[in-house]
C-alpha atoms as a PDB file:
ATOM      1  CA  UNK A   1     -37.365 -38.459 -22.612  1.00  0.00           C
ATOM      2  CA  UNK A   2     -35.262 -35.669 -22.118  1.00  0.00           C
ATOM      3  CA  UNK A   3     -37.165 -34.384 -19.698  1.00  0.00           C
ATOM      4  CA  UNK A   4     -36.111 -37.528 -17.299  1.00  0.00           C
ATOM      5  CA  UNK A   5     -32.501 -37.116 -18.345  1.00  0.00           C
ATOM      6  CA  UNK A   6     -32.265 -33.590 -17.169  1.00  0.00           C
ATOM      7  CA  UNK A   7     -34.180 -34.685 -13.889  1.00  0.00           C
ATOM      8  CA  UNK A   8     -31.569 -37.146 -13.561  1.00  0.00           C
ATOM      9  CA  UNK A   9     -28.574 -35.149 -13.820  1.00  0.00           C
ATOM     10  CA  UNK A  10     -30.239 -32.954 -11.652  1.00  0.00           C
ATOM     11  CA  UNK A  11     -31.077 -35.237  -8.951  1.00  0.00           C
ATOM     12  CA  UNK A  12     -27.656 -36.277  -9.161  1.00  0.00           C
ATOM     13  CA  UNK A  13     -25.798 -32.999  -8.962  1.00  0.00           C
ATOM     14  CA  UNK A  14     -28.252 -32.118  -5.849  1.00  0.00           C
ATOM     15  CA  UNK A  15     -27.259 -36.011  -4.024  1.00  0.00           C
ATOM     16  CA  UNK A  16     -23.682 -35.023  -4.961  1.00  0.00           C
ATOM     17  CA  UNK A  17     -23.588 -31.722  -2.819  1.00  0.00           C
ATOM     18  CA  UNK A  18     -25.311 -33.524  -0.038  1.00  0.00           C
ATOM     19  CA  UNK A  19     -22.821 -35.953   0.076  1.00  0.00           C
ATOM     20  CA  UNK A  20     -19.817 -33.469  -0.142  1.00  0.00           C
ATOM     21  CA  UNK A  21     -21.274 -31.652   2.864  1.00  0.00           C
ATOM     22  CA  UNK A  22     -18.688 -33.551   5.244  1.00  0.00           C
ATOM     23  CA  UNK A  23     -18.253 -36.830   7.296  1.00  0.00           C
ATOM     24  CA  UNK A  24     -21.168 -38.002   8.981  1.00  0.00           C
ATOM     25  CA  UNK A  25     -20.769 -38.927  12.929  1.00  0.00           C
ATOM     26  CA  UNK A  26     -17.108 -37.764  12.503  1.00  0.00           C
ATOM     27  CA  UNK A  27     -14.912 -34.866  14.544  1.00  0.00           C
ATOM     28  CA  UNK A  28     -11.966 -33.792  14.025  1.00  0.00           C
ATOM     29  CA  UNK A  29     -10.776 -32.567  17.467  1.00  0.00           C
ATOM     30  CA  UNK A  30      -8.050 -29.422  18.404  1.00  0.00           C
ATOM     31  CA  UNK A  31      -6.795 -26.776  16.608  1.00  0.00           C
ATOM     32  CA  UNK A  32      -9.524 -24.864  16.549  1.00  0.00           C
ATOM     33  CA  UNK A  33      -9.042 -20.698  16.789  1.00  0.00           C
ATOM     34  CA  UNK A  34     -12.457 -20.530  16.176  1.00  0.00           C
ATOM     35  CA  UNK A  35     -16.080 -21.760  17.260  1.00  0.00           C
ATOM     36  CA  UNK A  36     -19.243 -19.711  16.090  1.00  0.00           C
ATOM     37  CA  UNK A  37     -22.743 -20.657  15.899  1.00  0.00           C
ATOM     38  CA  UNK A  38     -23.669 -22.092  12.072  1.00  0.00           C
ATOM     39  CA  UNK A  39     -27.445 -23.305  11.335  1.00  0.00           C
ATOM     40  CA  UNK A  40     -26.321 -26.733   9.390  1.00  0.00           C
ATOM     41  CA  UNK A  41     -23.012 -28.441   8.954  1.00  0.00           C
ATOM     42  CA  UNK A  42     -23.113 -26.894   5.065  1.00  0.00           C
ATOM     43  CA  UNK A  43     -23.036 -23.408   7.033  1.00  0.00           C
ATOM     44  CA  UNK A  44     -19.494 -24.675   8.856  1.00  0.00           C
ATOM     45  CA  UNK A  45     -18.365 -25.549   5.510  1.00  0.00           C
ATOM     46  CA  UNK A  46     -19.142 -22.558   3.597  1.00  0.00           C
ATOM     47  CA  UNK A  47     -17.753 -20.547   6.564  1.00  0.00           C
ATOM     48  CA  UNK A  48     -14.803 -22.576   6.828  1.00  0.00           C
ATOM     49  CA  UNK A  49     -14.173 -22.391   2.834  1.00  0.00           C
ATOM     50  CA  UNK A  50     -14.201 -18.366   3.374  1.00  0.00           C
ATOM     51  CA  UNK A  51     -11.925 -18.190   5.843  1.00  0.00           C
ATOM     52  CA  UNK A  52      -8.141 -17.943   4.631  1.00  0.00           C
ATOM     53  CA  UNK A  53      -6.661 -19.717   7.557  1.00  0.00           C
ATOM     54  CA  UNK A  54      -9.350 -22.469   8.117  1.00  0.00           C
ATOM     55  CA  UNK A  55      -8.171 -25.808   6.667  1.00  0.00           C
ATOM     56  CA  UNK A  56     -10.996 -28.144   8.396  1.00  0.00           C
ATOM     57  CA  UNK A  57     -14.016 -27.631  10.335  1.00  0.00           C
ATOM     58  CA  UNK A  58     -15.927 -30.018  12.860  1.00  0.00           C
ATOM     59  CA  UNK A  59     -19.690 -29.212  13.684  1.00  0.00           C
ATOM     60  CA  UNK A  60     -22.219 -30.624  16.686  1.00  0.00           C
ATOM     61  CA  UNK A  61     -25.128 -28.897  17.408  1.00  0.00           C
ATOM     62  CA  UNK A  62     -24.908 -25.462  16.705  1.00  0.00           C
ATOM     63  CA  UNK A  63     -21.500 -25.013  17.233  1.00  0.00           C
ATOM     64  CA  UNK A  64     -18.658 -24.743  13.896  1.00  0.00           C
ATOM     65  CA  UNK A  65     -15.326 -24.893  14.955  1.00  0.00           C
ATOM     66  CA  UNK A  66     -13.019 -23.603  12.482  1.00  0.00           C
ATOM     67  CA  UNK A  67      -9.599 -25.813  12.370  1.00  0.00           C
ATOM     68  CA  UNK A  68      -5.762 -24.455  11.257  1.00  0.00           C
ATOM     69  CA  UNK A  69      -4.769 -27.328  10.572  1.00  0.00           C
ATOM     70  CA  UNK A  70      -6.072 -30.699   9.364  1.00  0.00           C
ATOM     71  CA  UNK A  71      -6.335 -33.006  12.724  1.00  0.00           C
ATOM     72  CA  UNK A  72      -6.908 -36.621  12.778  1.00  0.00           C
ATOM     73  CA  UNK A  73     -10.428 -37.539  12.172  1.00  0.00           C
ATOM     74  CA  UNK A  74     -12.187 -39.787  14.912  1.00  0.00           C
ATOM     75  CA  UNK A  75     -15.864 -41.287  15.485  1.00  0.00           C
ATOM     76  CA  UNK A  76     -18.445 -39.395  17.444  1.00  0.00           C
ATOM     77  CA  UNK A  77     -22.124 -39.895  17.192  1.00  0.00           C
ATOM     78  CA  UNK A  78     -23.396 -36.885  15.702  1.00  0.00           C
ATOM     79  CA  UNK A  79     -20.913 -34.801  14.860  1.00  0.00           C
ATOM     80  CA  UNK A  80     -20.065 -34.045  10.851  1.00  0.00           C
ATOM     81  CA  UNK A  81     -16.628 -32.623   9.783  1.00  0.00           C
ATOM     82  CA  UNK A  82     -14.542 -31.699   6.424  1.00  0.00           C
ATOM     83  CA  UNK A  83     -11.210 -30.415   4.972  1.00  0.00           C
ATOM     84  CA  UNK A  84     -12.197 -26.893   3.564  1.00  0.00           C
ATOM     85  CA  UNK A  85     -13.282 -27.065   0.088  1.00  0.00           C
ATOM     86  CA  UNK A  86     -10.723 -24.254  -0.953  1.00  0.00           C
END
């Protein structure tokens, strides 16, 4: 039985960090001083989170642009954005 309950809070944890990866199908467009190639939107995040002036980050494709500021967020199909976990 324990066993299962430390699965669970496990599984949980792990679903958790998915989920606080970013916005799904969301950008965040302008104010970007930076774009650099990142493998996964987590990537843009951590990079984002690292960098002292980033405050948001939008990623599509490869591409991580690294925000100043904290624009307006706005639908578009397959693009996945945050606010820098900092």
């Amino acid at each position: 039985m324990r066993y299962f309950v430390l699965l669970a809070i496990v599984v949980t944890a792990q679903i958790g960090a998915a989920w606080a990866t970013g916005d799904v199908n969301t950008a965040r467009p302008g104010a970007s001083f930076a774009t650099v190639q990142a493998e996964t939107a987590a990537a843009c995040d951590r990079l984002c989170a690292d960098d002292t002036l980033c405050m948001a980050w939008s990623f599509h494709g490869n591409a991580c642009e690294l925000k100043a500021v904290v624009p307006s967020a706005i639908a578009q199909e397959g693009a996945i954005s945050g606010i820098s976990t900092r």
